[in-house]
Protein backbone atom coordinates (compact mmCIF):
# COMPACT_ATOMS: atom_id res chain seq x y z
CA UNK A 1 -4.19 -1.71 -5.39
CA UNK A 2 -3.73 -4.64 -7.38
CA UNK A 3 0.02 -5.58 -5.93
CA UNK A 4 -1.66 -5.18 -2.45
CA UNK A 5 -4.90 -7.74 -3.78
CA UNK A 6 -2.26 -10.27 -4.11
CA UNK A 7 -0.01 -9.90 -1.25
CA UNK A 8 -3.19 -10.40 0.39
CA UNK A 9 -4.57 -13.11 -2.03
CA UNK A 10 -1.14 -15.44 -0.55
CA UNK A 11 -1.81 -15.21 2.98
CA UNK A 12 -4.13 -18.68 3.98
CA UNK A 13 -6.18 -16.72 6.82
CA UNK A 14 -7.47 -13.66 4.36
CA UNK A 15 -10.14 -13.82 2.13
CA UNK A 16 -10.79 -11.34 -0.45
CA UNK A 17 -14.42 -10.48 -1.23
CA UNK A 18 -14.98 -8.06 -4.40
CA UNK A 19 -17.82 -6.02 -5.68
CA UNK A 20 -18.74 -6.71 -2.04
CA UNK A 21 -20.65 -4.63 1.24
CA UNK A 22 -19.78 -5.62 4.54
CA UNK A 23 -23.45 -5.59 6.32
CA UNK A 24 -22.27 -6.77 9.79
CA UNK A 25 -19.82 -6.67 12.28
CA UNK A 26 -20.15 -8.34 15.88
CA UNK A 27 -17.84 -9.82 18.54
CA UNK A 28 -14.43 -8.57 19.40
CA UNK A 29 -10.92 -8.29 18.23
CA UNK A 30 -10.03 -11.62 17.51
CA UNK A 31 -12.99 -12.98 17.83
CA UNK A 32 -15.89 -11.55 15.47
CA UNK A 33 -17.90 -12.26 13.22
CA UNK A 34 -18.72 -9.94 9.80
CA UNK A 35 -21.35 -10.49 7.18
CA UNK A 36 -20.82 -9.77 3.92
CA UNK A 37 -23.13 -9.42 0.64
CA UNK A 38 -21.20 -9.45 -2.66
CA UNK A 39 -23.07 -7.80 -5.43
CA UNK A 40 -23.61 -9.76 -8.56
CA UNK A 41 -21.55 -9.15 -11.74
CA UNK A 42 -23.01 -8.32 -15.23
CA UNK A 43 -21.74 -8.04 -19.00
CA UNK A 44 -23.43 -5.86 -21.28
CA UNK A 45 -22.51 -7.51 -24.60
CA UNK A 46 -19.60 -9.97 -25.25
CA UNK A 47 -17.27 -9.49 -22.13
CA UNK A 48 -13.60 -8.32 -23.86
CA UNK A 49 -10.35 -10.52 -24.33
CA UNK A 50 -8.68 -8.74 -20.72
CA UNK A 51 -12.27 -9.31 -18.92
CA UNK A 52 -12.32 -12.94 -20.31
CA UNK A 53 -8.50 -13.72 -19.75
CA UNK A 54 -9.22 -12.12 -15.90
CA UNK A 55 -11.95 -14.69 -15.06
CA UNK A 56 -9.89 -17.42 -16.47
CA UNK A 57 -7.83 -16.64 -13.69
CA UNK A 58 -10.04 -16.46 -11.15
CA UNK A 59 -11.31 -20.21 -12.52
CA UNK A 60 -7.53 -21.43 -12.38
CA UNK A 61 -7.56 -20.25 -8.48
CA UNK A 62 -10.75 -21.25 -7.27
CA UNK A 63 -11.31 -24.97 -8.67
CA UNK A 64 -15.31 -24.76 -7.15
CA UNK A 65 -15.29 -21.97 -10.08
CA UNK A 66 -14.90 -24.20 -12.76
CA UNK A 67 -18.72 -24.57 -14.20
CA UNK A 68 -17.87 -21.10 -15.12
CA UNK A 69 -15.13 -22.04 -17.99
CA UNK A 70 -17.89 -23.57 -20.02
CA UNK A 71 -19.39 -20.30 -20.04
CA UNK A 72 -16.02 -18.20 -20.55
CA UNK A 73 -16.48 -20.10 -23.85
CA UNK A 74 -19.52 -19.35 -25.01
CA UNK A 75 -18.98 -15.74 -24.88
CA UNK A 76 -16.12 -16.00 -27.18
């Protein structure tokens, strides 16, 4: 699953929601519309070093994400 998440992750017109319900679909193919509601994530306790190193990742990708690296921090 993983190797397919980033085959996917390098192609500009996919985005890839996670911890995430589709609650809508309307239109037609190749022209719709879906709505999506991604669930929010939680830590119980201090997150561990390959949950910590993963969202570093995530920051690195997505530069709007990086308010988050502050926090990465804390939890350390």
């Amino acid at each position: 699953m993983r190797e397919l998440i980033e085959r996917l992750r390098n192609m500009s017109n996919v985005a890839i929601y996670t911890n995430a319900e589709v609650e809508n679909v309307s239109g037609y193919v190749g022209n719709f519309d879906v709505t999506i509601r991604v669930n929010p994530r939680y830590f119980k306790g201090k997150p561990n070093e390959r949950e910590v190193e993963e969202l570093r990742k995530i920051c690195r990708e997505r530069p709007g994400m990086s308010s988050v690296t502050g926090s990465l921090r804390e939890l350390q």
